[in-house]
Protein backbone atom coordinates (compact mmCIF):
# COMPACT_ATOMS: atom_id res chain seq x y z
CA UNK A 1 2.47 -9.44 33.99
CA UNK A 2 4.01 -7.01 31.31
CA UNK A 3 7.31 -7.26 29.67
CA UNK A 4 9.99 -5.27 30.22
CA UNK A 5 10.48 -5.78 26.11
CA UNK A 6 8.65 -3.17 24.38
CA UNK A 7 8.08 -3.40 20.62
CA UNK A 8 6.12 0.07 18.78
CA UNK A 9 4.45 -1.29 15.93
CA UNK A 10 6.56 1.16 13.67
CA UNK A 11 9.97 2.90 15.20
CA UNK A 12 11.63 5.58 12.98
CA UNK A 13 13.96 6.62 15.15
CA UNK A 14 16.60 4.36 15.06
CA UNK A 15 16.15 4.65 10.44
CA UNK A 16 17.01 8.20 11.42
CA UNK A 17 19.94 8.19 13.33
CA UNK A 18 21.81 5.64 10.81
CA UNK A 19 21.76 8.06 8.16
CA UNK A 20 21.57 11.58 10.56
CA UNK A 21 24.50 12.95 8.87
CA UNK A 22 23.16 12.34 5.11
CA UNK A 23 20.19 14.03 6.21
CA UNK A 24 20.99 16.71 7.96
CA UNK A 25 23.65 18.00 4.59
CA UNK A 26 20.67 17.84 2.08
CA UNK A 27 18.70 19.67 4.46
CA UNK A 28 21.10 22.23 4.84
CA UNK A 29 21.45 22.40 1.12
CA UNK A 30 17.99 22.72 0.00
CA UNK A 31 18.11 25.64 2.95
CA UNK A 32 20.75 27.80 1.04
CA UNK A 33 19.23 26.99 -1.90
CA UNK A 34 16.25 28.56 -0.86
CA UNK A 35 14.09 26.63 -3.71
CA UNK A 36 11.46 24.82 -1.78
CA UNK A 37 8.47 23.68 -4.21
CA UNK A 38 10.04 21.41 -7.54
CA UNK A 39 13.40 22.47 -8.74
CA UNK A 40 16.38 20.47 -9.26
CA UNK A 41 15.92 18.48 -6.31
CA UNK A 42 12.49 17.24 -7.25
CA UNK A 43 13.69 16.26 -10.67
CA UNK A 44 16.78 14.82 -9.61
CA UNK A 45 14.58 12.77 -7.66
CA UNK A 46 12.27 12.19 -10.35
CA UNK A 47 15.23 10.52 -12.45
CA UNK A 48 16.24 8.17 -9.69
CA UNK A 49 12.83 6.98 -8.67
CA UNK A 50 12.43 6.31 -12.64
CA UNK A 51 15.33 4.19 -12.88
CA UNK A 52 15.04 2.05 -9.65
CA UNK A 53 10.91 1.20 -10.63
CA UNK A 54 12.11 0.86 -14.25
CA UNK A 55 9.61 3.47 -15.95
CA UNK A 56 10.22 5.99 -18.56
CA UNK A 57 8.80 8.87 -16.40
CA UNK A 58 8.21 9.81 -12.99
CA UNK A 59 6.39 13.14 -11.54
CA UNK A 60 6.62 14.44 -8.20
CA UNK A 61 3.23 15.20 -6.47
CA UNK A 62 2.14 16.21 -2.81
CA UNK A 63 0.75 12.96 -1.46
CA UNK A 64 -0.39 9.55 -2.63
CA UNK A 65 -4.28 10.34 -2.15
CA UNK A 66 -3.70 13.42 -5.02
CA UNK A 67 -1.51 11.19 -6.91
CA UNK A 68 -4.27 8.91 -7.59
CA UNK A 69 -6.66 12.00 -8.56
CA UNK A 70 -3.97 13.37 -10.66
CA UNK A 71 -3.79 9.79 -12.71
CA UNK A 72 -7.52 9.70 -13.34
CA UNK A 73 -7.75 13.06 -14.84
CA UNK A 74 -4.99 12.15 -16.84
CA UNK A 75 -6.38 9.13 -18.58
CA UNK A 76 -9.46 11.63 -19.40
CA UNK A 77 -12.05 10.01 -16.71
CA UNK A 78 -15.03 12.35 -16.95
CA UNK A 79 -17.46 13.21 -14.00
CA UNK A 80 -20.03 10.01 -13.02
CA UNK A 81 -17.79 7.46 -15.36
CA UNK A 82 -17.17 4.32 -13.33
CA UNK A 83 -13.64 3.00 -11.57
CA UNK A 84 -13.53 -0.49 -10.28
CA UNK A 85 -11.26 -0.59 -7.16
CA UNK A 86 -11.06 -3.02 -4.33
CA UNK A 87 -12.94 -1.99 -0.71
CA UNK A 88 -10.47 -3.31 1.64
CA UNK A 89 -7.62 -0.76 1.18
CA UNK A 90 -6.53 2.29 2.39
CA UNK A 91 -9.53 5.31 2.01
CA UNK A 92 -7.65 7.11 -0.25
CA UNK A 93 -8.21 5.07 -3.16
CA UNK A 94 -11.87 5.17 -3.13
CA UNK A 95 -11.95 8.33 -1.79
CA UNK A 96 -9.86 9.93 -4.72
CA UNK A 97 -12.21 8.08 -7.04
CA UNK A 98 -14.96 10.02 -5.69
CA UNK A 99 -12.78 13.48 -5.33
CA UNK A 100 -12.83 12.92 -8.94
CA UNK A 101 -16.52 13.26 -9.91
CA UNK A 102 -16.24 9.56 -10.28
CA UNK A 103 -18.49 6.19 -8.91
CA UNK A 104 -16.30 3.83 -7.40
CA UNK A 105 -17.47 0.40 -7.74
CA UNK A 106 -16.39 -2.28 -5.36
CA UNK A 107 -14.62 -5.43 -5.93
CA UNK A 108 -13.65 -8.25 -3.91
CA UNK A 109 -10.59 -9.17 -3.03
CA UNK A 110 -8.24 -12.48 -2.97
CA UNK A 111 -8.41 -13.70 0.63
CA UNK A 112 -4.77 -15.42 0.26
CA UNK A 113 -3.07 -11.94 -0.76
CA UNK A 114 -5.67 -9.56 0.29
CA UNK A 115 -5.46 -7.86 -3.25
CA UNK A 116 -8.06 -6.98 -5.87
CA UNK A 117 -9.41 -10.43 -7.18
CA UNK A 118 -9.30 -9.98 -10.78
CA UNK A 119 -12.19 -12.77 -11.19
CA UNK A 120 -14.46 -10.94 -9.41
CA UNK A 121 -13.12 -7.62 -10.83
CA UNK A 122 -14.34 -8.93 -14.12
CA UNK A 123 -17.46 -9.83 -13.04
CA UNK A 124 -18.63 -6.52 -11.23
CA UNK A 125 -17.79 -4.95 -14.88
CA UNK A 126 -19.90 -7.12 -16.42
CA UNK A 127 -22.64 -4.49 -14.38
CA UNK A 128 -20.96 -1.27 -15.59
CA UNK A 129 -22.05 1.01 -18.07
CA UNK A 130 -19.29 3.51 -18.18
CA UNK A 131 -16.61 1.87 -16.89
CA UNK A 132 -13.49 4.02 -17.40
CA UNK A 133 -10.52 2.30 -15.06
CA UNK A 134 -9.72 -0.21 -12.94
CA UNK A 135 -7.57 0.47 -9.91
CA UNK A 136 -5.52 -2.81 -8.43
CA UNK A 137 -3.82 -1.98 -5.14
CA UNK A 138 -0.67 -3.83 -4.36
CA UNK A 139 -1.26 -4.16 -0.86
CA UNK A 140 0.83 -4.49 2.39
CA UNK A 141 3.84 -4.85 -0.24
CA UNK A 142 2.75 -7.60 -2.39
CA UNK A 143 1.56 -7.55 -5.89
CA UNK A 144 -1.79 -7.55 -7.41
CA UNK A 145 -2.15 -10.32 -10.47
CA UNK A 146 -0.84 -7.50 -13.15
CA UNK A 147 -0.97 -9.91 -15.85
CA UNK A 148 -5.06 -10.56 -15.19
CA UNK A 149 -5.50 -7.03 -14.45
CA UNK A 150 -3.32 -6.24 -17.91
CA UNK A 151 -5.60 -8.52 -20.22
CA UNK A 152 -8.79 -7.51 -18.20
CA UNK A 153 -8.05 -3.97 -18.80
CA UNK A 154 -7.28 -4.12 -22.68
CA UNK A 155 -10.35 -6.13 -23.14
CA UNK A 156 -12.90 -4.14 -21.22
CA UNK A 157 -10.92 -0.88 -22.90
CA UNK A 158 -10.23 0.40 -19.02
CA UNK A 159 -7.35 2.01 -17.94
CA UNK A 160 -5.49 0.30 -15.37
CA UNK A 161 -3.95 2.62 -12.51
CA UNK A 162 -1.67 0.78 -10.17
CA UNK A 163 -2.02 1.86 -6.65
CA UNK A 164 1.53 1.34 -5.53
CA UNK A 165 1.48 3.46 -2.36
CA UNK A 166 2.80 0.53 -0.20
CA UNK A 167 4.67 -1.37 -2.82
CA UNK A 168 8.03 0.03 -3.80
CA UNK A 169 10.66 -2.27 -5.02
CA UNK A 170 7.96 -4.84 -4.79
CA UNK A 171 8.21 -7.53 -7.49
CA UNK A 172 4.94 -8.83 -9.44
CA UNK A 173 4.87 -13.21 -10.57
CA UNK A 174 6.40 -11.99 -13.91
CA UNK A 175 9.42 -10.49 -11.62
CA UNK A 176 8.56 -7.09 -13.40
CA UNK A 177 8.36 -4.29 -10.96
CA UNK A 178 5.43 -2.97 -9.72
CA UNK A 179 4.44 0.56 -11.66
CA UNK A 180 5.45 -0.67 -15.03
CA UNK A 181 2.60 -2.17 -16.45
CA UNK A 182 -0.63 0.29 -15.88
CA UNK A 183 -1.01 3.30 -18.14
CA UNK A 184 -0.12 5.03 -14.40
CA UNK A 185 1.28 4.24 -10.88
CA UNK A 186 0.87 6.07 -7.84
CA UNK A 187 2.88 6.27 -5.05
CA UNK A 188 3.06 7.31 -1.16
CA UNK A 189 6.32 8.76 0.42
CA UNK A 190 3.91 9.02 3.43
CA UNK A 191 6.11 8.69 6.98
CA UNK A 192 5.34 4.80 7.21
CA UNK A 193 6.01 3.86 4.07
CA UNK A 194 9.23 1.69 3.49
CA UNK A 195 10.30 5.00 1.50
CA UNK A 196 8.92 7.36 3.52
CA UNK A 197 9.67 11.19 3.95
CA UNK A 198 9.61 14.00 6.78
CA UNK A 199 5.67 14.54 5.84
CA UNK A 200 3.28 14.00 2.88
CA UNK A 201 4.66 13.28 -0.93
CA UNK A 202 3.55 11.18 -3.76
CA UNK A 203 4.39 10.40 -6.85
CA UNK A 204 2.91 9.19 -10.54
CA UNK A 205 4.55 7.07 -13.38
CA UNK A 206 4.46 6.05 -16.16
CA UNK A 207 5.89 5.31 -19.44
CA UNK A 208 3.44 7.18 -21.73
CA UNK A 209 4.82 10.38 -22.59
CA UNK A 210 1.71 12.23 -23.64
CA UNK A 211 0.18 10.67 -20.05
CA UNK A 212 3.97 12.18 -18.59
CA UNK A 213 3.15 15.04 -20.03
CA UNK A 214 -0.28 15.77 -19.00
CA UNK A 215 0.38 14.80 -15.36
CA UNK A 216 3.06 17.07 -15.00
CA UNK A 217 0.72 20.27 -16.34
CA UNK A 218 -2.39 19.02 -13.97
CA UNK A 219 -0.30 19.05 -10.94
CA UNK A 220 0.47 23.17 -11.20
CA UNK A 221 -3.08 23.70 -12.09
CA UNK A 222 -3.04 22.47 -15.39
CA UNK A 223 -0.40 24.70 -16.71
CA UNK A 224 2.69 24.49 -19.05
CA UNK A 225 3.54 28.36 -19.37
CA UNK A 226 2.52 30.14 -16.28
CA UNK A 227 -0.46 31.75 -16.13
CA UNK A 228 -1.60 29.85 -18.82
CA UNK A 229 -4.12 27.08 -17.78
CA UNK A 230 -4.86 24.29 -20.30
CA UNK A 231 -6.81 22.19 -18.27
CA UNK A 232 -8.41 22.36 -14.31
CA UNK A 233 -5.54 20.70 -12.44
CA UNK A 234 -4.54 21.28 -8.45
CA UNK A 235 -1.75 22.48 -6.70
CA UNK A 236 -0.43 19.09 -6.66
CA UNK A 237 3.25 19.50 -6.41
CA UNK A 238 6.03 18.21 -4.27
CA UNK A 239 8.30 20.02 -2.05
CA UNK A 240 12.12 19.73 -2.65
CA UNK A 241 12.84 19.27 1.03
CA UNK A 242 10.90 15.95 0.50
CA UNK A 243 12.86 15.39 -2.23
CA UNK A 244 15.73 16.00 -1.04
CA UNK A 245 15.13 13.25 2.23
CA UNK A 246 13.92 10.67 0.16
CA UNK A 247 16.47 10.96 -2.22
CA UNK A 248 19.29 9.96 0.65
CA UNK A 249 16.24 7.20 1.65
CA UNK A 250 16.14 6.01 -1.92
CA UNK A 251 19.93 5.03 -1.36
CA UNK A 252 19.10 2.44 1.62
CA UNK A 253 16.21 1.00 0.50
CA UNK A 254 17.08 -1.99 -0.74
CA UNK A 255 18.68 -2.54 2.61
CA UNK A 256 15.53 -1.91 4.31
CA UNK A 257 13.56 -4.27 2.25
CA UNK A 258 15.54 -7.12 3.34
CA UNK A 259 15.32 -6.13 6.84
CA UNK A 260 11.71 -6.51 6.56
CA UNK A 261 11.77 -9.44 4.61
CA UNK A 262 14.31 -11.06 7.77
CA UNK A 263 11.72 -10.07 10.16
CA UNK A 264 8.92 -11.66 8.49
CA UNK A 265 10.50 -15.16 7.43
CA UNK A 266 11.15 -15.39 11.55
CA UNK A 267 8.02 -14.78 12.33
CA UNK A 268 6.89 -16.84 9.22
CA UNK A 269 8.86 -19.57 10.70
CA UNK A 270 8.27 -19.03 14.13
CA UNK A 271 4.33 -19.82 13.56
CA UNK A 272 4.94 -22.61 11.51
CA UNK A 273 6.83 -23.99 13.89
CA UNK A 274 3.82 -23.65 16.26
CA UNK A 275 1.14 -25.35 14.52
CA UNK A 276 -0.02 -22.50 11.87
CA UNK A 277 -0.22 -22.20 8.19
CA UNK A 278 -0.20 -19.50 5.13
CA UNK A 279 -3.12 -18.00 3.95
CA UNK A 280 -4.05 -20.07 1.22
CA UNK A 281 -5.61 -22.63 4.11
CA UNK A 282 -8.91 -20.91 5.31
CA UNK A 283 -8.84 -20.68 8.82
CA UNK A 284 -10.70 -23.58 10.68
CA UNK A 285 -9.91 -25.98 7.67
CA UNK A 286 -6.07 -27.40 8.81
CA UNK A 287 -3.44 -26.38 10.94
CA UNK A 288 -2.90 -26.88 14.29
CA UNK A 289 -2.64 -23.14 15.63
CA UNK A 290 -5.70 -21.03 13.83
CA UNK A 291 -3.34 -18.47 12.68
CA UNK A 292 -2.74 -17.64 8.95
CA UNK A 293 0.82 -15.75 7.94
CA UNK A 294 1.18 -14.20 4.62
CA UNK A 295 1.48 -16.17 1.79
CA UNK A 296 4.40 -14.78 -1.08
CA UNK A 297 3.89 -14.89 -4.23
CA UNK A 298 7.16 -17.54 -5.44
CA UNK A 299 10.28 -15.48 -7.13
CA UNK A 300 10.61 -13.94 -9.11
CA UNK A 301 8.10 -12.45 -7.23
CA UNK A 302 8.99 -10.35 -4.06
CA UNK A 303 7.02 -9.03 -1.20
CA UNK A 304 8.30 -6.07 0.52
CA UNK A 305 6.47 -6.35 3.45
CA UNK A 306 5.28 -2.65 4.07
CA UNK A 307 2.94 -4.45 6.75
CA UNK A 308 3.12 -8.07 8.07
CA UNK A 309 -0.59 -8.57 8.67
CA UNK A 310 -1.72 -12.19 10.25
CA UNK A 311 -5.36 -14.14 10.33
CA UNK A 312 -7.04 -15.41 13.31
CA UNK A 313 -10.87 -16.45 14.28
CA UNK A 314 -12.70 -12.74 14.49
CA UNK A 315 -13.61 -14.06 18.00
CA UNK A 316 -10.14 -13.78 19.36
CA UNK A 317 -9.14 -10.87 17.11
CA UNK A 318 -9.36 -7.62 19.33
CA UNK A 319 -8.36 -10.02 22.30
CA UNK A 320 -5.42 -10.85 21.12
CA UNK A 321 -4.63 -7.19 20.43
CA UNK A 322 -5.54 -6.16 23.67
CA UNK A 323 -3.23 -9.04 25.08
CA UNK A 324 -0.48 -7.77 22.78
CA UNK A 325 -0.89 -4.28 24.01
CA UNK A 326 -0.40 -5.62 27.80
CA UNK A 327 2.63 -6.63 26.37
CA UNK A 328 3.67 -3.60 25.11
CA UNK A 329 3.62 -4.67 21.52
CA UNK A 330 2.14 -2.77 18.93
CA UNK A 331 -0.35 -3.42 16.20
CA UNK A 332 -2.75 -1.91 13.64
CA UNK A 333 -6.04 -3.27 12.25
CA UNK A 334 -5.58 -2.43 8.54
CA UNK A 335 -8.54 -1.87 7.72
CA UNK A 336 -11.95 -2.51 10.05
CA UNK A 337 -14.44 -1.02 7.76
CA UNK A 338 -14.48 -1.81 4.15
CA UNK A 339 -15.24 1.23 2.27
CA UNK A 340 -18.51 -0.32 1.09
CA UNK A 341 -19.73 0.16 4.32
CA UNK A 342 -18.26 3.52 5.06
CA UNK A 343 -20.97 6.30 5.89
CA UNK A 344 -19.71 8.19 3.41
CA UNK A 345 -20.13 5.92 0.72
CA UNK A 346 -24.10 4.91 1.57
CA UNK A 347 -25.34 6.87 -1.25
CA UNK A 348 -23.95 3.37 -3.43
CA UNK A 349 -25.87 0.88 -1.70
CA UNK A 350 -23.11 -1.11 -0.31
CA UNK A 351 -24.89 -3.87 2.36
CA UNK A 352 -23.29 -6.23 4.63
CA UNK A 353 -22.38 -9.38 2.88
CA UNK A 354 -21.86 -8.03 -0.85
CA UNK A 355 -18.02 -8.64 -0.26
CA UNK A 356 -17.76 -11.63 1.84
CA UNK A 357 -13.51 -12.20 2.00
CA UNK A 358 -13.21 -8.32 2.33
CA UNK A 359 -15.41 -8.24 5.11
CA UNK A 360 -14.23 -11.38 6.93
CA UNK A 361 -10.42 -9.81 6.36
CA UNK A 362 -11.94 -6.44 8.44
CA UNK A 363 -12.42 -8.60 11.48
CA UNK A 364 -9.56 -10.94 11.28
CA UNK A 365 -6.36 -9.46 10.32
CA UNK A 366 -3.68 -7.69 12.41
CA UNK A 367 -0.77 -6.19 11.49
CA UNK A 368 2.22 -6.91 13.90
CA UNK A 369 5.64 -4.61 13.91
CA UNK A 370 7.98 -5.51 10.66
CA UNK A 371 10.16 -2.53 10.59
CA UNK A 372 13.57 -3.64 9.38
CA UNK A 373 15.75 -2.03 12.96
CA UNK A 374 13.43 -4.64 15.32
CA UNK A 375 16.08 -6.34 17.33
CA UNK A 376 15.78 -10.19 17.51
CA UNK A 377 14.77 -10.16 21.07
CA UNK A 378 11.89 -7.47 20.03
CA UNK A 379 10.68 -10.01 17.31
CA UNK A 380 11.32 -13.13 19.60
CA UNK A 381 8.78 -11.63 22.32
CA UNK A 382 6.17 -10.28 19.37
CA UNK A 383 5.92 -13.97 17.93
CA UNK A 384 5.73 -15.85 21.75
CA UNK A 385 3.20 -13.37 22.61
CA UNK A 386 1.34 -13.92 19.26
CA UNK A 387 1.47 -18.30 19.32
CA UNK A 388 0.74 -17.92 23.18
CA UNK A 389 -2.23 -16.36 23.51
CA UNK A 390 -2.91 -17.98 20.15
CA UNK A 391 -2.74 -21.29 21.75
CA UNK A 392 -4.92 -20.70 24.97
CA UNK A 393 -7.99 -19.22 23.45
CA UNK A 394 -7.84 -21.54 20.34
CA UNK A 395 -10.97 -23.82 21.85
CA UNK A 396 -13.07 -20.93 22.59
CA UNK A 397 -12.56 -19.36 19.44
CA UNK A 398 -15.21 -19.33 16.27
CA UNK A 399 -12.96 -19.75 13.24
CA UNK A 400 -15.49 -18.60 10.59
């Protein structure tokens, strides 16, 4: 029988109406302004999201997937040069690689964090020819190992571009914020992100200048005095209504983090309690529950939860999200197919088995709702659900 409790796995409603009234001013402001695309707004907005990452320069792009382009052509990748960057992440990161004129090549990834393993990174680079960049994603909120990646990067001669698109305000082991230690980051402000806006918007920093510099003529088409084109850029800009609505967002952020953060040591808790353990124990080697939480990085480190994604035996995987959709509890499988095994991406080769924990993490993760408004009945009912179906079909389960 369903519950009357229903939990969305991402509710921006009720983010809206708290701050309806800061909103709706900007948007009337950037109205009479009548200056949509950059302005004052933008770079207002630049300055702000310079000084709460801690970088020397921010610029303002349309969305996270050109952001990423953008940062390659700025460290001077040429067509067919090789990127390193991990195959369990979000498309656009391999995807922008190859928007580029660029080869991705795959990577691993740590199956405690679910980041880029910098081990393996090393050794897939050991098979490159013209390897320009390596691409760490700090994903679901948590930080890559920026310190590997750092001394990997220097001594291979790579540029490192952070892909930050689901990471802001997330702290790395060195308590350093994430963005501040690749030649560039990029960013999402895409809807779902903990800083999200009204549509699509991105961002790139850095603290190079001449890298500040170049980013900010690529995104109008490569051009500093108009008309004028320097270099084969895009129309890569950001709107000042965006601006303008993430710059009130920017504000409550912090707030927002910890709401997250509340939710997920509950449910952290909550499956201890039950029998389960952190990620850093395999599943079918300890625990009484075969369920894996995240494991955080220790402070100074901070994880800012932009998903709260759990482990269980691939066998009960899609059951139990079909069990939590009876229940009228939302999830997301983030992500089913690794892009080594994307259609798209045949051309490289990629076979079943070439990245064993990225592969294993396609069929036994789910991401359950973390958004800071969830009530604590709403997170109550998402972690009974979770431990009780958890619990029943734990026999018949193969943990592999």
């Amino acid at each position: 029988m369903s519950s009357a409790i229903s939990v969305p796995l991402l509710d921006l409603k009720p983010q809206y109406q708290a701050i309806k009234a800061e909103i709706d001013e900007v948007i009337a402001r950037v109205v009479t302004s009548q200056v949509f695309v950059l302005g004052p707004e933008v770079e207002a907005f630049e300055q702000e999201i310079a000084a709460y990452c801690g970088v020397r320069h921010a610029i303002g792009c349309s969305n996270g997937s050109d952001a990423i382009v953008l940062a390659l052509q700025a460290v001077g990748a040429k067509p067919g040069e090789e990127v390193i960057c991990p195959s369990y992440t979000f498309f656009a990161t391999g995807g922008a690689v190859a928007r580029a004129g660029l080869k991705p090549v795959w990577a691993d990834i740590d199956p405690v964090t679910y980041n880029l393993s910098p081990r393996h990174t090393a050794e897939v680079a050991q098979q490159c020819r013209r390897l320009r960049a390596i691409i760490p994603v700090h994903l679901y909120g948590q930080a890559a190992d920026m310190e590997a990646f750092h001394a990997l990067g220097s001594r291979l001669g790579a540029a490192v571009i952070e892909d930050s698109a689901q990471a802001i305000g997330c702290k790395d082991a060195q308590g350093s914020m994430v963005g501040t230690r690749g030649a560039v980051a990029t960013w999402s402000f895409f809807p779902s992100k903990n800083l999200g806006g009204f549509g699509d918007g991105g961002m790139c920093t850095t603290n190079c200048p001449n890298l500040a510099d170049m980013l900010r003529m690529l995104r109008v088409h490569g051009s500093r005095v108009k008309y004028m084109h320097k270099h084969v850029g895009m129309n890569g800009r950001l709107d000042a209504m965006q601006a303008a609505v993430l710059r009130v967002k920017l504000r409550h952020l912090e707030s927002w983090h910890e709401g997250r953060r509340r939710n997920a040591a509950f449910y952290d808790n909550a499956f201890k309690t039950a029998g389960a353990t952190d990620s850093r124990t395999p599943l079918g080697q300890g625990g009484e529950l075969p369920l894996r939480f995240p494991f955080q990085l220790p402070a100074p480190a901070r994880h800012i939860f932009n998903q709260y994604v759990i482990r269980v035996p691939r066998g009960m995987r899609d059951d139990l999200r079909g069990h939590l959709s009876e229940q009228k509890i939302g999830t997301e499988i983030y992500y089913p197919v690794p892009l080594h095994l994307q259609e798209c991406f045949e051309h490289l080769g990629g076979r079943e088995g070439q990245l064993p924990h990225s592969e294993a993490a396609a069929v036994e993760t789910i991401a359950l709702p973390i958004f800071p408004e969830l009530t604590e009945a709403q997170r109550a009912h998402v972690a009974a659900q979770v431990v009780h179906f958890v619990r029943a079909n734990s026999k018949s389960a193969i943990a592999v």
